[in-house]
PDB file of N, CA and C in Angstrom:
ATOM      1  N   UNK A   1     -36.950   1.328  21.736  1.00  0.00           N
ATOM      2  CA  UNK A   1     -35.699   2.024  21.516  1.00  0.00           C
ATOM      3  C   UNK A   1     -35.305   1.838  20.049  1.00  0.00           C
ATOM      4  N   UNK A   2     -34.729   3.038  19.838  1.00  0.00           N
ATOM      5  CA  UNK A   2     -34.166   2.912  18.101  1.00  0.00           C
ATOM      6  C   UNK A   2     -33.060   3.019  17.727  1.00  0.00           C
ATOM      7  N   UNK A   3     -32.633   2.391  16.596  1.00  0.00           N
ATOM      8  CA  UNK A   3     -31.107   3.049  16.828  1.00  0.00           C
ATOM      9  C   UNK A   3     -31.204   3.809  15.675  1.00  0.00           C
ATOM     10  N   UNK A   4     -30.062   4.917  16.105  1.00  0.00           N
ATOM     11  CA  UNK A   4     -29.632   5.974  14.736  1.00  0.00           C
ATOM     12  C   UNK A   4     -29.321   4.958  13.853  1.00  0.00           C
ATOM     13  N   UNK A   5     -29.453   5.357  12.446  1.00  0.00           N
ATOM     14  CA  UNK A   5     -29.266   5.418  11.369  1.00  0.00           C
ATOM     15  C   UNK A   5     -27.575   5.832  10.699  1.00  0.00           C
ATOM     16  N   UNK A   6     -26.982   5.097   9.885  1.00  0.00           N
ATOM     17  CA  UNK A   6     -25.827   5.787   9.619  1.00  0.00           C
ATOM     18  C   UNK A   6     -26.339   6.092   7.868  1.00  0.00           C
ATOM     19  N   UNK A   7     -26.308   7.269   7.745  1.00  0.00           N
ATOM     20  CA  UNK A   7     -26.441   8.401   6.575  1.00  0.00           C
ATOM     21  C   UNK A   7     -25.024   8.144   5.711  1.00  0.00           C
ATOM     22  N   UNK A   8     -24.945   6.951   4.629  1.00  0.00           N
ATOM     23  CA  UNK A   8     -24.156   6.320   4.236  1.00  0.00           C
ATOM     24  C   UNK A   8     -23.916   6.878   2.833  1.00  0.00           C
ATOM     25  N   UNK A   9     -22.636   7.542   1.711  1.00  0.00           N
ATOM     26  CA  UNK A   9     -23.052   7.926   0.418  1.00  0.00           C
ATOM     27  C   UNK A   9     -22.039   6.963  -0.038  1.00  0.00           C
ATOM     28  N   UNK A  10     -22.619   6.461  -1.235  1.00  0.00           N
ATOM     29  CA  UNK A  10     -22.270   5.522  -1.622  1.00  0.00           C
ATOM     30  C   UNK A  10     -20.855   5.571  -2.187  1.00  0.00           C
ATOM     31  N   UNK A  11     -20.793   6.699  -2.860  1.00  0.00           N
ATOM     32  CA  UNK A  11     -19.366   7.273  -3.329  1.00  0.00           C
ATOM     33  C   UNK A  11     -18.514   7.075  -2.331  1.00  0.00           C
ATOM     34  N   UNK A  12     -18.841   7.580  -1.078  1.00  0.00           N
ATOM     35  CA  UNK A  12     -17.761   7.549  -0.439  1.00  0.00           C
ATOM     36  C   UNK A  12     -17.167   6.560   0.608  1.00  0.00           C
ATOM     37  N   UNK A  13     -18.042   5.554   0.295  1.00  0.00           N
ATOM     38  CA  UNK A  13     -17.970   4.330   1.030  1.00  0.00           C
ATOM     39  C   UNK A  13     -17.316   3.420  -0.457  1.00  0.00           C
ATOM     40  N   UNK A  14     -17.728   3.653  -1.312  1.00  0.00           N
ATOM     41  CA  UNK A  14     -16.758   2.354  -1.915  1.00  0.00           C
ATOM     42  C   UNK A  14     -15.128   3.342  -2.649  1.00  0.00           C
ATOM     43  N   UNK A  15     -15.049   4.463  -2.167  1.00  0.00           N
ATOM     44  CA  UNK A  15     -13.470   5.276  -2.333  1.00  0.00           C
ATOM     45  C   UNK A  15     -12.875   4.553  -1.175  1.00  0.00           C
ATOM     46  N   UNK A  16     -13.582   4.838  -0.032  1.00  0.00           N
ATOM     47  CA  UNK A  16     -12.802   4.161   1.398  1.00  0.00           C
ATOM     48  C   UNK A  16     -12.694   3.178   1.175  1.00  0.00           C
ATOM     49  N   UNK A  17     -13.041   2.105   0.647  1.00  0.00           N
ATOM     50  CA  UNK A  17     -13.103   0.709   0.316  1.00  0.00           C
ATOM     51  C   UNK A  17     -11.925   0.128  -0.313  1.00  0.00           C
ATOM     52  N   UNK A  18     -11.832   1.238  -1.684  1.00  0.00           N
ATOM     53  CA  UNK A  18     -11.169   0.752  -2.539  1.00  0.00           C
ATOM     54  C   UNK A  18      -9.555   1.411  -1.869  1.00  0.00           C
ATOM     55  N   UNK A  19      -9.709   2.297  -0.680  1.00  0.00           N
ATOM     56  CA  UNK A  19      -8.249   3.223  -0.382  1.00  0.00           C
ATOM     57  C   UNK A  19      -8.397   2.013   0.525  1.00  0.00           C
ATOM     58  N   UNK A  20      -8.711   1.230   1.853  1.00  0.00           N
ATOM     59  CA  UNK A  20      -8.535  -0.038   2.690  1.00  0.00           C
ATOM     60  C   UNK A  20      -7.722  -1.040   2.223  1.00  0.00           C
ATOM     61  N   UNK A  21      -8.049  -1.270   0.478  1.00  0.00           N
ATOM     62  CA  UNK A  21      -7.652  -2.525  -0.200  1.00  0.00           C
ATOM     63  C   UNK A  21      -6.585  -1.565  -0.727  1.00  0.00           C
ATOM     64  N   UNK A  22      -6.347  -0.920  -0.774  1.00  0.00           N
ATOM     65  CA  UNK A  22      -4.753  -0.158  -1.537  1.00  0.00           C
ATOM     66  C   UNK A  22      -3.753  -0.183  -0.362  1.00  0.00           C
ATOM     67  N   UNK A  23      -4.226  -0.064   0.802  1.00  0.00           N
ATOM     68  CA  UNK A  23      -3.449   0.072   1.884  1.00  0.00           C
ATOM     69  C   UNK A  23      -3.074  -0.944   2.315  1.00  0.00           C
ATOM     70  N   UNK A  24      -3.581  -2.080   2.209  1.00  0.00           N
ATOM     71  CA  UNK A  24      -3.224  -3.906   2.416  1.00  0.00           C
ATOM     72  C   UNK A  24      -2.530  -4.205   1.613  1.00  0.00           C
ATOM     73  N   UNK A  25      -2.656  -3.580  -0.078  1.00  0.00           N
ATOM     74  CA  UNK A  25      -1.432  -4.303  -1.076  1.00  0.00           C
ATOM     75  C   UNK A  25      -0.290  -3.069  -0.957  1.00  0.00           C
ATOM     76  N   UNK A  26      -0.324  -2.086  -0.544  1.00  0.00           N
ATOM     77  CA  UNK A  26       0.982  -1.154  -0.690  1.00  0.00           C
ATOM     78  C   UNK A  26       1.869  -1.455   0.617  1.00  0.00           C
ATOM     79  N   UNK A  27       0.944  -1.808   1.954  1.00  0.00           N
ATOM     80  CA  UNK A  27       1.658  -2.606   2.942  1.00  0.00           C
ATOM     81  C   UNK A  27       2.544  -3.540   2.961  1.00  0.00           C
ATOM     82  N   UNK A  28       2.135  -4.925   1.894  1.00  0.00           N
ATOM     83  CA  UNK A  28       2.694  -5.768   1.471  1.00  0.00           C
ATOM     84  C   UNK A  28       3.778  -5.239   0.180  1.00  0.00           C
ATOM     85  N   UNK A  29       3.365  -4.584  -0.259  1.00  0.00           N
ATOM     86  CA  UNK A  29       4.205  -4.617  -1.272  1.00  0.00           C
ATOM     87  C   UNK A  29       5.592  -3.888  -0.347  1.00  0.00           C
ATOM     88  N   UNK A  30       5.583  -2.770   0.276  1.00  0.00           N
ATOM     89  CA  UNK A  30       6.608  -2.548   1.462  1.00  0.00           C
ATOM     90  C   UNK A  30       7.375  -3.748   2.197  1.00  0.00           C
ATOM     91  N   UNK A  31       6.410  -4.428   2.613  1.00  0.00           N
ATOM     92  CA  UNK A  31       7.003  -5.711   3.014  1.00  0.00           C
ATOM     93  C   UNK A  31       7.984  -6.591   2.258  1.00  0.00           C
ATOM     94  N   UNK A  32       7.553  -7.217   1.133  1.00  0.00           N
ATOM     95  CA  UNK A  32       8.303  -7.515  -0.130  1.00  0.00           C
ATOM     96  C   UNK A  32       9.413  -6.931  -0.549  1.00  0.00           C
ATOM     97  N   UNK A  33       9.502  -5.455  -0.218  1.00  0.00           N
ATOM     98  CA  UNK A  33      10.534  -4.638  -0.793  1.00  0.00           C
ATOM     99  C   UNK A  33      11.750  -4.798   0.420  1.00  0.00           C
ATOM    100  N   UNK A  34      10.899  -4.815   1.777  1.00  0.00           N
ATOM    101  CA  UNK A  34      12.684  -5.099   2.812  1.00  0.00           C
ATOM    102  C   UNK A  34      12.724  -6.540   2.663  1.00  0.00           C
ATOM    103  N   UNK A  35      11.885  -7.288   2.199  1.00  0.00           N
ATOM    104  CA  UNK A  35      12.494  -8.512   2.221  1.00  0.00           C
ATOM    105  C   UNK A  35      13.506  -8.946   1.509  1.00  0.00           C
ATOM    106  N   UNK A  36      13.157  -8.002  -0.195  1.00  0.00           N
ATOM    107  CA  UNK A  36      14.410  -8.301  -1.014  1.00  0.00           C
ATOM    108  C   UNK A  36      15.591  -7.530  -0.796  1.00  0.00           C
ATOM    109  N   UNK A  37      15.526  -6.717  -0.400  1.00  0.00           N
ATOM    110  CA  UNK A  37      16.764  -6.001   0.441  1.00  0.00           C
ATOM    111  C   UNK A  37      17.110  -6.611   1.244  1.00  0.00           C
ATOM    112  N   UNK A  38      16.952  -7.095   2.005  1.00  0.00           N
ATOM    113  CA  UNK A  38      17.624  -7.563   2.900  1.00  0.00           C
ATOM    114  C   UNK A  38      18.566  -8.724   1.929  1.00  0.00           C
ATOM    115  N   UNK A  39      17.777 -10.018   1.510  1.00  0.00           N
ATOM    116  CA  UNK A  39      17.750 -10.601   0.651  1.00  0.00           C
ATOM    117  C   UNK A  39      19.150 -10.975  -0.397  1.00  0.00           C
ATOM    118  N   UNK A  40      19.125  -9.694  -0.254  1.00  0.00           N
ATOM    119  CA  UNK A  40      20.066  -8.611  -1.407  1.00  0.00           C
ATOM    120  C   UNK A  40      21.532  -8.731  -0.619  1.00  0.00           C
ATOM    121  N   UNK A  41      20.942  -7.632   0.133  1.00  0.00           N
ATOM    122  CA  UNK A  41      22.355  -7.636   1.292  1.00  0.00           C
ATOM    123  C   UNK A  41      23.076  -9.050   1.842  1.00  0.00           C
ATOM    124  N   UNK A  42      22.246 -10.049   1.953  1.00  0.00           N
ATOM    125  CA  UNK A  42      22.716 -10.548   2.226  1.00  0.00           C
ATOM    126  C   UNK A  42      23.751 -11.430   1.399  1.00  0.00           C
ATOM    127  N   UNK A  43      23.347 -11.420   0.225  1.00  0.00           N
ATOM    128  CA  UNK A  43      24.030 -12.416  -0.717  1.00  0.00           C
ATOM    129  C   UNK A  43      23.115 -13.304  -1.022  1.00  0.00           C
ATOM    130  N   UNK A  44      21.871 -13.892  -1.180  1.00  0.00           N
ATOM    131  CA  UNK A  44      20.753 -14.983  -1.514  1.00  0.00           C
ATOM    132  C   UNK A  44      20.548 -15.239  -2.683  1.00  0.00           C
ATOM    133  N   UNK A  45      21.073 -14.056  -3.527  1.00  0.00           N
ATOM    134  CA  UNK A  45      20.040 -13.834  -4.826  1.00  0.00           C
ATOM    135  C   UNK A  45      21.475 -13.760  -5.867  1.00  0.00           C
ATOM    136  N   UNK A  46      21.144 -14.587  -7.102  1.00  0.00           N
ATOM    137  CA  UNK A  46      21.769 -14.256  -8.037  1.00  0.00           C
ATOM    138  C   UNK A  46      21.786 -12.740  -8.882  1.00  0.00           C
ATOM    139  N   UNK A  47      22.680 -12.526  -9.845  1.00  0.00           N
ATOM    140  CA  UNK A  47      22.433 -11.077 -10.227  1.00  0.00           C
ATOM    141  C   UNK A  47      20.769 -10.988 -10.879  1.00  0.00           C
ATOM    142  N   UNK A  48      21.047 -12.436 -11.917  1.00  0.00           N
ATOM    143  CA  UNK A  48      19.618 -12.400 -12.582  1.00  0.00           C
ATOM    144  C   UNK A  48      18.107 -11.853 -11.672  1.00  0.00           C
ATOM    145  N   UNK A  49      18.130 -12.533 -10.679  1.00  0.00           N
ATOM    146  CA  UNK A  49      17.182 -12.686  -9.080  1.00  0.00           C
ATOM    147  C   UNK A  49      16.939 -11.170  -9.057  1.00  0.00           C
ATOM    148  N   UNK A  50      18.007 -10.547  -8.957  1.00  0.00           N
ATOM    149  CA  UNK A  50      17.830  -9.244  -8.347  1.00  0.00           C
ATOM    150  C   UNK A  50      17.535  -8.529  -9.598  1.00  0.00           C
ATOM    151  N   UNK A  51      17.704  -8.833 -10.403  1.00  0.00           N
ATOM    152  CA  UNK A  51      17.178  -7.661 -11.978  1.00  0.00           C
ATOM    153  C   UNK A  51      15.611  -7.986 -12.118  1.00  0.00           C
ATOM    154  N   UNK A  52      15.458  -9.394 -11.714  1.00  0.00           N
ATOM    155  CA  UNK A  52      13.603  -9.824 -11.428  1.00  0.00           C
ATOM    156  C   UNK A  52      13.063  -8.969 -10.977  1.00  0.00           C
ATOM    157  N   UNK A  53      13.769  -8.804  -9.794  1.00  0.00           N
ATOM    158  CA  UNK A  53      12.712  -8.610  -8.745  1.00  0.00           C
ATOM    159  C   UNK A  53      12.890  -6.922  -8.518  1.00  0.00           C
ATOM    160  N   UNK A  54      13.678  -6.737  -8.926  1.00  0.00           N
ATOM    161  CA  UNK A  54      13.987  -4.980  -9.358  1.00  0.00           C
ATOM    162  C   UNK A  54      12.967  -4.274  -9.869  1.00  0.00           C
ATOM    163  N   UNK A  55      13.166  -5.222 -11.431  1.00  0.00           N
ATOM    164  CA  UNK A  55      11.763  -4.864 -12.401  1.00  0.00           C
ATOM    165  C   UNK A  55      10.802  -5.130 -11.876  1.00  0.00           C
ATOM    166  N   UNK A  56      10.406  -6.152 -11.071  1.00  0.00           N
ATOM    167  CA  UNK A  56       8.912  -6.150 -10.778  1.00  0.00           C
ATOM    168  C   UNK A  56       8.385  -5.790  -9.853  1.00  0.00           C
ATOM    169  N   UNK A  57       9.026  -4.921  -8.836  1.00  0.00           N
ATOM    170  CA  UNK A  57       8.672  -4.111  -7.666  1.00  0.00           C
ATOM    171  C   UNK A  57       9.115  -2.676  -8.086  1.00  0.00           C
ATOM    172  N   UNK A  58       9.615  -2.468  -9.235  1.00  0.00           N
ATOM    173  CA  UNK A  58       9.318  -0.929  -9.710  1.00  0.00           C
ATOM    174  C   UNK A  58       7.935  -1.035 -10.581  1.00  0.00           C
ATOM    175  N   UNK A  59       7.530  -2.231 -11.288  1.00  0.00           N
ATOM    176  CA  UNK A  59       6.359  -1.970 -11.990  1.00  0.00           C
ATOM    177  C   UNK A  59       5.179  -2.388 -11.391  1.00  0.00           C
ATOM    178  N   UNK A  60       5.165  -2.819  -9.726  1.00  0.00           N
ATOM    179  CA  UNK A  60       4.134  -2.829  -8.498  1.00  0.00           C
ATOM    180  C   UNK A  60       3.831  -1.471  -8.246  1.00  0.00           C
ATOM    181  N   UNK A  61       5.204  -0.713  -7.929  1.00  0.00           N
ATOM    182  CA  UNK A  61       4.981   0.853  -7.574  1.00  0.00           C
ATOM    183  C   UNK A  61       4.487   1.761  -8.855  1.00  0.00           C
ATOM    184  N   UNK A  62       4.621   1.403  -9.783  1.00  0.00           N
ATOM    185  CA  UNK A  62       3.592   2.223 -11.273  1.00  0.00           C
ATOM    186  C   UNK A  62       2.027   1.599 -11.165  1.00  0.00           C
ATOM    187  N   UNK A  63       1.982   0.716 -11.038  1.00  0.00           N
ATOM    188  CA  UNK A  63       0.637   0.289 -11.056  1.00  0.00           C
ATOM    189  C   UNK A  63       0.003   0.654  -9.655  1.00  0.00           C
ATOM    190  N   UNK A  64       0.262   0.846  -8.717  1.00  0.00           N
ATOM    191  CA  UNK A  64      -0.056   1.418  -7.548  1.00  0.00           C
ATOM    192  C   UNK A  64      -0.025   3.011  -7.728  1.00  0.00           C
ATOM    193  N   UNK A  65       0.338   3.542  -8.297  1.00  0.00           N
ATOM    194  CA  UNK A  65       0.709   4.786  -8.401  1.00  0.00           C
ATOM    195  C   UNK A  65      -0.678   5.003  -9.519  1.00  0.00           C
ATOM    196  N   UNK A  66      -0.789   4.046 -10.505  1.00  0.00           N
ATOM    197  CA  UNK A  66      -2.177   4.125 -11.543  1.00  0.00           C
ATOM    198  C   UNK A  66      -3.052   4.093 -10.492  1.00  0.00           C
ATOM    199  N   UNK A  67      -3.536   3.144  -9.853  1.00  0.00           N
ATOM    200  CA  UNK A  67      -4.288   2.652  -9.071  1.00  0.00           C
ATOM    201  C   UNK A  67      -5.073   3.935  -8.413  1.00  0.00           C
ATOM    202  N   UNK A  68      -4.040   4.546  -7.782  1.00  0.00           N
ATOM    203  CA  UNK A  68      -3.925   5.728  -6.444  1.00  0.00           C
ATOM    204  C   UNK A  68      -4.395   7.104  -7.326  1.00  0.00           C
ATOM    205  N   UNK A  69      -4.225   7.443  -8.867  1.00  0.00           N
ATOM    206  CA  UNK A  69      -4.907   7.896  -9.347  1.00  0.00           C
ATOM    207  C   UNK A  69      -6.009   8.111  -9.916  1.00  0.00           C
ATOM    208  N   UNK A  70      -6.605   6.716 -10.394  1.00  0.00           N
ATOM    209  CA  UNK A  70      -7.681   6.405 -11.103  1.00  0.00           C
ATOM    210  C   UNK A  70      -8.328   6.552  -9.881  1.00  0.00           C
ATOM    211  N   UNK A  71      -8.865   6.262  -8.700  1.00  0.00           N
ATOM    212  CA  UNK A  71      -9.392   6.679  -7.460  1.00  0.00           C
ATOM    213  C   UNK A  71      -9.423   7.808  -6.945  1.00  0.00           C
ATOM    214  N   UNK A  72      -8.322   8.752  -7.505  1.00  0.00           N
ATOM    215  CA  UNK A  72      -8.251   9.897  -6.657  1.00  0.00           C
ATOM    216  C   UNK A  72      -7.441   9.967  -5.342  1.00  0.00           C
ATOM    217  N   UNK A  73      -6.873   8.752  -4.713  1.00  0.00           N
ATOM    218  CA  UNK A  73      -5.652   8.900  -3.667  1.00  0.00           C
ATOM    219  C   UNK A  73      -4.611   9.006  -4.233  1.00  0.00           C
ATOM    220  N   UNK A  74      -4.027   9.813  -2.848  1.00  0.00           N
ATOM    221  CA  UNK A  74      -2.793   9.964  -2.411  1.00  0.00           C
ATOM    222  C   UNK A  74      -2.151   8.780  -1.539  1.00  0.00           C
ATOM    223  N   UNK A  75      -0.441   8.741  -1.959  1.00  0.00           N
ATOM    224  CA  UNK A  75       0.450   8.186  -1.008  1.00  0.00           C
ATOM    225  C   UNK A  75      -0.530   8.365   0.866  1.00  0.00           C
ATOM    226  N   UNK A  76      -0.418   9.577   0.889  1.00  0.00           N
ATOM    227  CA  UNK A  76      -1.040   9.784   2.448  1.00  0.00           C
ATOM    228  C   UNK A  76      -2.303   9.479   2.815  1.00  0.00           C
ATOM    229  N   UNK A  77      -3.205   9.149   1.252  1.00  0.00           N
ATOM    230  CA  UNK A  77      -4.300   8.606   1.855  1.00  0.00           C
ATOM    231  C   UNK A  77      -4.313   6.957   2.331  1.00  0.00           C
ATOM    232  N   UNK A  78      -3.435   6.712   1.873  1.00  0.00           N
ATOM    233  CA  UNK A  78      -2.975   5.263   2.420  1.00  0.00           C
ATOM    234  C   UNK A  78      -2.731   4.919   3.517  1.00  0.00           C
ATOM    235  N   UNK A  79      -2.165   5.565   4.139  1.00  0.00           N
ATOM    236  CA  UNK A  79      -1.189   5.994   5.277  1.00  0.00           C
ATOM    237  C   UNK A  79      -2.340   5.893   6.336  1.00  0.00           C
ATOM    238  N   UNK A  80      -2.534   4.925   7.426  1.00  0.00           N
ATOM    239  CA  UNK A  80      -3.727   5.403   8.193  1.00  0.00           C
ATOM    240  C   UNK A  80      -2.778   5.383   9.879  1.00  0.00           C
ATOM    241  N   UNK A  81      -3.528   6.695  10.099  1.00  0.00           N
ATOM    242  CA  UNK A  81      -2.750   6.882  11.568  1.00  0.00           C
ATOM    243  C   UNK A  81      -3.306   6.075  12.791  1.00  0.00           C
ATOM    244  N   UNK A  82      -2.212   5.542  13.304  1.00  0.00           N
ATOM    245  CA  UNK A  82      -2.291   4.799  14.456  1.00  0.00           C
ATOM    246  C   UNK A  82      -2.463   5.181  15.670  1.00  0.00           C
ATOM    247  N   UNK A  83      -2.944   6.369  15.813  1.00  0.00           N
ATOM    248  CA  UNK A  83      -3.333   7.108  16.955  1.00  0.00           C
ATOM    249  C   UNK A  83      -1.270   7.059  17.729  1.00  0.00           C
ATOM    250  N   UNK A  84      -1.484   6.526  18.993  1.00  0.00           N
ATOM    251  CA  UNK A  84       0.026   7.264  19.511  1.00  0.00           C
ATOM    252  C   UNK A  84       0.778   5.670  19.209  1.00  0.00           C
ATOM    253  N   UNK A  85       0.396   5.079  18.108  1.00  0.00           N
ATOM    254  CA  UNK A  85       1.365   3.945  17.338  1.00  0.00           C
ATOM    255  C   UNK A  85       2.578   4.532  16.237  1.00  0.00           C
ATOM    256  N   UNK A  86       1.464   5.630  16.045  1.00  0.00           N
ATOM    257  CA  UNK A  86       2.117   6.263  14.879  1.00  0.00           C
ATOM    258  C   UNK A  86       0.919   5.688  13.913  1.00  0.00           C
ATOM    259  N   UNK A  87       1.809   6.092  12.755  1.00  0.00           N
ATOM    260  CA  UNK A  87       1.181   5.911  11.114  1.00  0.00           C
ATOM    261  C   UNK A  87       1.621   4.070  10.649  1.00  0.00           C
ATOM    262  N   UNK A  88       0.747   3.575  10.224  1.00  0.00           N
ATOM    263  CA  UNK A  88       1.064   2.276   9.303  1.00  0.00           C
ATOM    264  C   UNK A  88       1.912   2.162   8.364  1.00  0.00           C
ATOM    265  N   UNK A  89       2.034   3.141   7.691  1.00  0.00           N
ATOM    266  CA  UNK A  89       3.226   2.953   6.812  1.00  0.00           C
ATOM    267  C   UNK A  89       4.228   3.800   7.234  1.00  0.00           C
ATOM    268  N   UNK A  90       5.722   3.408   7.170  1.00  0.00           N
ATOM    269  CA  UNK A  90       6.555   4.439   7.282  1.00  0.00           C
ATOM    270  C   UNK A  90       6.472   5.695   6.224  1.00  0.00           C
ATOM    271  N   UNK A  91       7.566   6.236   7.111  1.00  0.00           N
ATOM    272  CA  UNK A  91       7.023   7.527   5.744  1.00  0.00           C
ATOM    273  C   UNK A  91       8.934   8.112   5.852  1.00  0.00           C
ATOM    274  N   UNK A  92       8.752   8.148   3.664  1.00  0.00           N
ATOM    275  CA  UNK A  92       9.964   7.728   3.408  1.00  0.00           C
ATOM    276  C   UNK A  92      10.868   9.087   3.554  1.00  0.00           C
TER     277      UNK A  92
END
């Protein structure tokens, strides 16, 4: 007995690769973002705290946004559907 063969192109196995690993840090980085909101809301954070972390989760979303171009994805290629879970990322 044999088994099929998977007819693999290389291109498009290390795009999927590199869109898998975009989808684990844009996940987290989502994550990070209600955390400081919340964070926020609640009162935790000094003003300074929140001008940090302002700036550095708008310049996560530019570099993700480089990222998502230099590859050739989209926001939606990120996005992987969960069959009747829905989608992994919300959608804004």
């Amino acid at each position: 007995m044999t088994a099929d063969r998977l007819d693999l192109d290389a291109d498009t196995v290390g795009r999927d690769l590199v869109a898998l690993v975009l989808t684990v840090v844009e996940l987290l980085r989502q994550l990070m973002e209600r955390q400081a909101i919340r964070r926020i809301d609640e009162g935790d954070l000094t003003d300074d705290q929140v001008e940090r972390i302002g700036r550095t989760l708008m310049l996560l979303d530019e570099r993700m946004a480089e990222l998502r171009d230099h590859h050739g994805l989209s926001p939606e290629d990120l996005n992987l559907d969960l069959g009747p879970l829905g989608t992994l990322l919300p959608r804004d």
